[in-house]
N, C-alpha and C. Protein backbone atom coordinates (compact mmCIF):
# COMPACT_ATOMS: atom_id res chain seq x y z
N UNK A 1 13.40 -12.46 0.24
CA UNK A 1 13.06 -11.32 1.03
C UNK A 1 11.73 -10.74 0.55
N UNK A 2 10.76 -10.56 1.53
CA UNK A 2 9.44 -9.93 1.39
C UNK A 2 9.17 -8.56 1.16
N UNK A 3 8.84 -7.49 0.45
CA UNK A 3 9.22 -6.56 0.04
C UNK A 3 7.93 -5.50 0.72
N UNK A 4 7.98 -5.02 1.92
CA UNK A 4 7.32 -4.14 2.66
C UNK A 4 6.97 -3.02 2.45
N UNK A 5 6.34 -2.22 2.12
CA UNK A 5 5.49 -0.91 2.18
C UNK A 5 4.73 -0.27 2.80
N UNK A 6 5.03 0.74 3.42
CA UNK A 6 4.17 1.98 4.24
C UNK A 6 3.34 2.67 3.29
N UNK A 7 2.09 2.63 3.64
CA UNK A 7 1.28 3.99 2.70
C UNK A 7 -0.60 4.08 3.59
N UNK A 8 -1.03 4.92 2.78
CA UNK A 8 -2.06 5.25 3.42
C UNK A 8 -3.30 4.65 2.52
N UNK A 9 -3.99 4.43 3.33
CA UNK A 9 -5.59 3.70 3.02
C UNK A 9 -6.53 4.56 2.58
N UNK A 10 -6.91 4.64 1.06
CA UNK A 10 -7.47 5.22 0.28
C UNK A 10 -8.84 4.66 -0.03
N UNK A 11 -9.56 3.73 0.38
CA UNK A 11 -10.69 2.43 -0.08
C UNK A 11 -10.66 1.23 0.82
N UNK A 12 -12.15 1.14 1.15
CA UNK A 12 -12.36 0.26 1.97
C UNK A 12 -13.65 -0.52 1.04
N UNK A 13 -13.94 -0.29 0.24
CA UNK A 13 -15.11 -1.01 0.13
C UNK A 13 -15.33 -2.06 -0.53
N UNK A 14 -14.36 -2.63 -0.48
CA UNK A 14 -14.34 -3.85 -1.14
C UNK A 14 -14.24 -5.35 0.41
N UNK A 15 -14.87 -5.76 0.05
CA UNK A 15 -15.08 -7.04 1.22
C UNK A 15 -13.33 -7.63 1.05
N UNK A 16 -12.69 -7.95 2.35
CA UNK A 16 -11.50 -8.23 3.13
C UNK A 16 -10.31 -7.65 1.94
N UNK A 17 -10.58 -6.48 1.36
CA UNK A 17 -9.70 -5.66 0.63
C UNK A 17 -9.43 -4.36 0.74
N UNK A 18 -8.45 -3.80 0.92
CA UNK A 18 -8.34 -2.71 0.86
C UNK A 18 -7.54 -1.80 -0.24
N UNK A 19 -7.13 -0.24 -0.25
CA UNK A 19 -6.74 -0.03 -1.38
C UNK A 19 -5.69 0.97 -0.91
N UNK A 20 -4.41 0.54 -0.58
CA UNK A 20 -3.17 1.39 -0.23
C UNK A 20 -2.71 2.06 -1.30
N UNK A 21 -2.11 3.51 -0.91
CA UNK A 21 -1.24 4.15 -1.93
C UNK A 21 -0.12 4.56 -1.25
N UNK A 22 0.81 3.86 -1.64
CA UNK A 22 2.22 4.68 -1.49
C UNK A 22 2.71 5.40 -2.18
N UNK A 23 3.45 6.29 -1.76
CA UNK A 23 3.86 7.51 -1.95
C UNK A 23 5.65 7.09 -2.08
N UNK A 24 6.05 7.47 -2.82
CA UNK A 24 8.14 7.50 -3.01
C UNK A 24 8.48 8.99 -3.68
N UNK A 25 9.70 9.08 -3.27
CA UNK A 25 10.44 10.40 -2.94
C UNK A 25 11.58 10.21 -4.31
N UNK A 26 11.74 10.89 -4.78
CA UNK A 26 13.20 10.84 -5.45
C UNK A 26 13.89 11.90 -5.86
N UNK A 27 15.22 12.18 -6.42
CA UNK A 27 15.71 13.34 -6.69
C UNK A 27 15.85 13.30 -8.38
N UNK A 28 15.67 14.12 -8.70
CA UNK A 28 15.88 13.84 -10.83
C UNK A 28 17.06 13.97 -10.54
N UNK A 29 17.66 13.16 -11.60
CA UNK A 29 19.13 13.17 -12.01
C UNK A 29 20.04 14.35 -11.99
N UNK A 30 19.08 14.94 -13.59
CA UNK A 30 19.57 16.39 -14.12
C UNK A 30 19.13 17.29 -13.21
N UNK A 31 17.98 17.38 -13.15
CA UNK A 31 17.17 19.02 -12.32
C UNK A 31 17.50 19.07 -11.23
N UNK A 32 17.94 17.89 -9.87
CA UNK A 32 18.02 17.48 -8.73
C UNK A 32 16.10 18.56 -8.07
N UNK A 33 15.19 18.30 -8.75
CA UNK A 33 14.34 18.41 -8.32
C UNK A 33 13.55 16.97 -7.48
N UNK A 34 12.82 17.33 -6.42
CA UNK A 34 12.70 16.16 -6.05
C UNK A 34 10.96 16.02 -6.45
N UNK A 35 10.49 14.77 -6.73
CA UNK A 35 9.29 14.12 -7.32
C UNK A 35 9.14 13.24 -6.48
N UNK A 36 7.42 13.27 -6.67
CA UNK A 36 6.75 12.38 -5.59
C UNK A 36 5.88 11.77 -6.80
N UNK A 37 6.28 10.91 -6.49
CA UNK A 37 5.67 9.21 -7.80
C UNK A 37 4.71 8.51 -6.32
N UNK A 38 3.70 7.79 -6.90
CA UNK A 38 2.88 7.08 -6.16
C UNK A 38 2.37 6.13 -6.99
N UNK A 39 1.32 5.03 -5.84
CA UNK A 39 1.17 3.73 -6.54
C UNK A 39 0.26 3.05 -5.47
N UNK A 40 -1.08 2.30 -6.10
CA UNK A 40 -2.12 2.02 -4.94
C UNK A 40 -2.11 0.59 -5.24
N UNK A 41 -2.05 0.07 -4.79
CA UNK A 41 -2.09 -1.83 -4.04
C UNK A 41 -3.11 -2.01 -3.43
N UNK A 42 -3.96 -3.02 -4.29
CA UNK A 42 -4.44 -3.98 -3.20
C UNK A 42 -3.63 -4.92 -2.67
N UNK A 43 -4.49 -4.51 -0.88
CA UNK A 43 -3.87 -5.66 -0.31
C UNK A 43 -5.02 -6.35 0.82
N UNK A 44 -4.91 -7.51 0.98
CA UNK A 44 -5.82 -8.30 1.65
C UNK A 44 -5.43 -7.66 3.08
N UNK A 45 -7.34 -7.44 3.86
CA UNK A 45 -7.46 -6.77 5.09
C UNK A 45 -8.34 -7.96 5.66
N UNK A 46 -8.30 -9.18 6.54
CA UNK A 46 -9.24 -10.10 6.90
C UNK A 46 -10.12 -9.19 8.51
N UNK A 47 -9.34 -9.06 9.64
CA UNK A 47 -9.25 -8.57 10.79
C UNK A 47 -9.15 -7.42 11.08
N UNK A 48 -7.92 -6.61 10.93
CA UNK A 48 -8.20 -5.31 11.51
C UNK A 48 -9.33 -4.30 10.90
N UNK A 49 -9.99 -3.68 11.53
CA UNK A 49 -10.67 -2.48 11.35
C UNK A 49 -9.97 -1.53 10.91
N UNK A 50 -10.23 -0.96 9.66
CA UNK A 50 -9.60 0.23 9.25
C UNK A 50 -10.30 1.27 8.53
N UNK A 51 -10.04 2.24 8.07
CA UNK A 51 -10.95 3.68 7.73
C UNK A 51 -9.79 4.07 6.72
N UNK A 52 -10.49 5.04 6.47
CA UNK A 52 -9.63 5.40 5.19
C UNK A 52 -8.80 6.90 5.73
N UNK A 53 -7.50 6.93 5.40
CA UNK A 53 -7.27 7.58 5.59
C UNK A 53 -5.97 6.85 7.13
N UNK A 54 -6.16 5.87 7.17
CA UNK A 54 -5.19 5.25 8.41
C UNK A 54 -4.00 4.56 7.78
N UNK A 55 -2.85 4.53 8.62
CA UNK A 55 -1.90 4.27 7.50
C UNK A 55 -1.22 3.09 7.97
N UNK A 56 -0.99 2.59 7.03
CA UNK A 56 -0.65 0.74 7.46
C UNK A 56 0.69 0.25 6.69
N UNK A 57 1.19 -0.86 7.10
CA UNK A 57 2.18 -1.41 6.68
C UNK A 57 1.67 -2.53 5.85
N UNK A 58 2.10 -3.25 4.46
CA UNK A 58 1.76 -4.02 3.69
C UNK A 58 2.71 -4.91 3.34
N UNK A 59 2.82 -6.50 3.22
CA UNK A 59 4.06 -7.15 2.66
C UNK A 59 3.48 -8.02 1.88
N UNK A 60 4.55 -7.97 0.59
CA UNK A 60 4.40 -8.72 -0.79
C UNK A 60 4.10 -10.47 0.08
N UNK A 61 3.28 -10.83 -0.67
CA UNK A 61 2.94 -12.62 -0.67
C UNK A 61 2.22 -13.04 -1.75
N UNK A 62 1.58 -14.69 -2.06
CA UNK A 62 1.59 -15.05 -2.73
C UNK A 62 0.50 -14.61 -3.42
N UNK A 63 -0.01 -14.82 -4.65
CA UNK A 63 -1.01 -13.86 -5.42
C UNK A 63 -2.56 -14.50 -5.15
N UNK A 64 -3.54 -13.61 -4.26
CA UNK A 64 -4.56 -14.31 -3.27
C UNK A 64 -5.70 -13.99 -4.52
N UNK A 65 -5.39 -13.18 -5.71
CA UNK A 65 -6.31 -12.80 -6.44
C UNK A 65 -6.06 -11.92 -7.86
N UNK A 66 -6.55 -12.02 -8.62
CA UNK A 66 -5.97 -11.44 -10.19
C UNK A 66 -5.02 -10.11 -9.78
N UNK A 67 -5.36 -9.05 -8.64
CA UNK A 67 -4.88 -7.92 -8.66
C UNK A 67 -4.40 -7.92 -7.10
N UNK A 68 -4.73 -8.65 -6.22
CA UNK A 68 -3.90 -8.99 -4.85
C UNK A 68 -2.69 -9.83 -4.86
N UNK A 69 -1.87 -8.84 -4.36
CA UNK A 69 -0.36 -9.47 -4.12
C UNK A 69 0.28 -9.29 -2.74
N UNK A 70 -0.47 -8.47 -1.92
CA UNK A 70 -0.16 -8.30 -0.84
C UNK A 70 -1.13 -7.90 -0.14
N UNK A 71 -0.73 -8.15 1.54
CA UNK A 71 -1.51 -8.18 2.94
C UNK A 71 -0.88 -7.07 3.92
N UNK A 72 -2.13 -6.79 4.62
CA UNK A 72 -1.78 -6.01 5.67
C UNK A 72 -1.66 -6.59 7.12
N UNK A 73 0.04 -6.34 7.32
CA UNK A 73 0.46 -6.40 8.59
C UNK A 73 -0.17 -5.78 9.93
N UNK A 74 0.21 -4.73 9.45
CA UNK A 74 -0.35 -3.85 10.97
C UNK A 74 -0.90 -2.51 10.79
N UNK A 75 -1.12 -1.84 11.61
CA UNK A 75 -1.97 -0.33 11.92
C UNK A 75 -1.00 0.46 12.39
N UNK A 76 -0.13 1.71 11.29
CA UNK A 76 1.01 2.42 12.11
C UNK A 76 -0.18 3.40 13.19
């Protein structure tokens, strides 16, 4: 199973790369305060046009580069 992620496009300037950050939600154990943890991925962009700030869907594949592990599907 391919392991999918929603997040938003933070960096474009890297030639057919881009630089997603997702964002996750959780509740603390003890405090039941809830925390927002995040985390930016490259992921390979060949085709679509994108800007920063547009928010895309990403799925894990095979490793295209020392720090690429994943590609962008689509344009939510």
């Amino acid at each position: 199973m391919k392991k999918t992620l929603i997040g938003k496009v933070v960096s474009t300037k890297m030639t057919n790369t881009v630089v997603v950050m997702v964002e996750r939600k959780f509740r603390h154990a003890v405090y039941h305060k809830v925390i927002i943890r995040h985390k930016k991925y490259k992921a390979h962009n060949e085709k679509l046009s994108l800007q920063m700030g547009d928010v895309v869907k990403i799925e894990e594949t095979r490793p295209i580069s020392k720090d690429k592990h994943f590609k962008v599907i689509q344009k939510i």
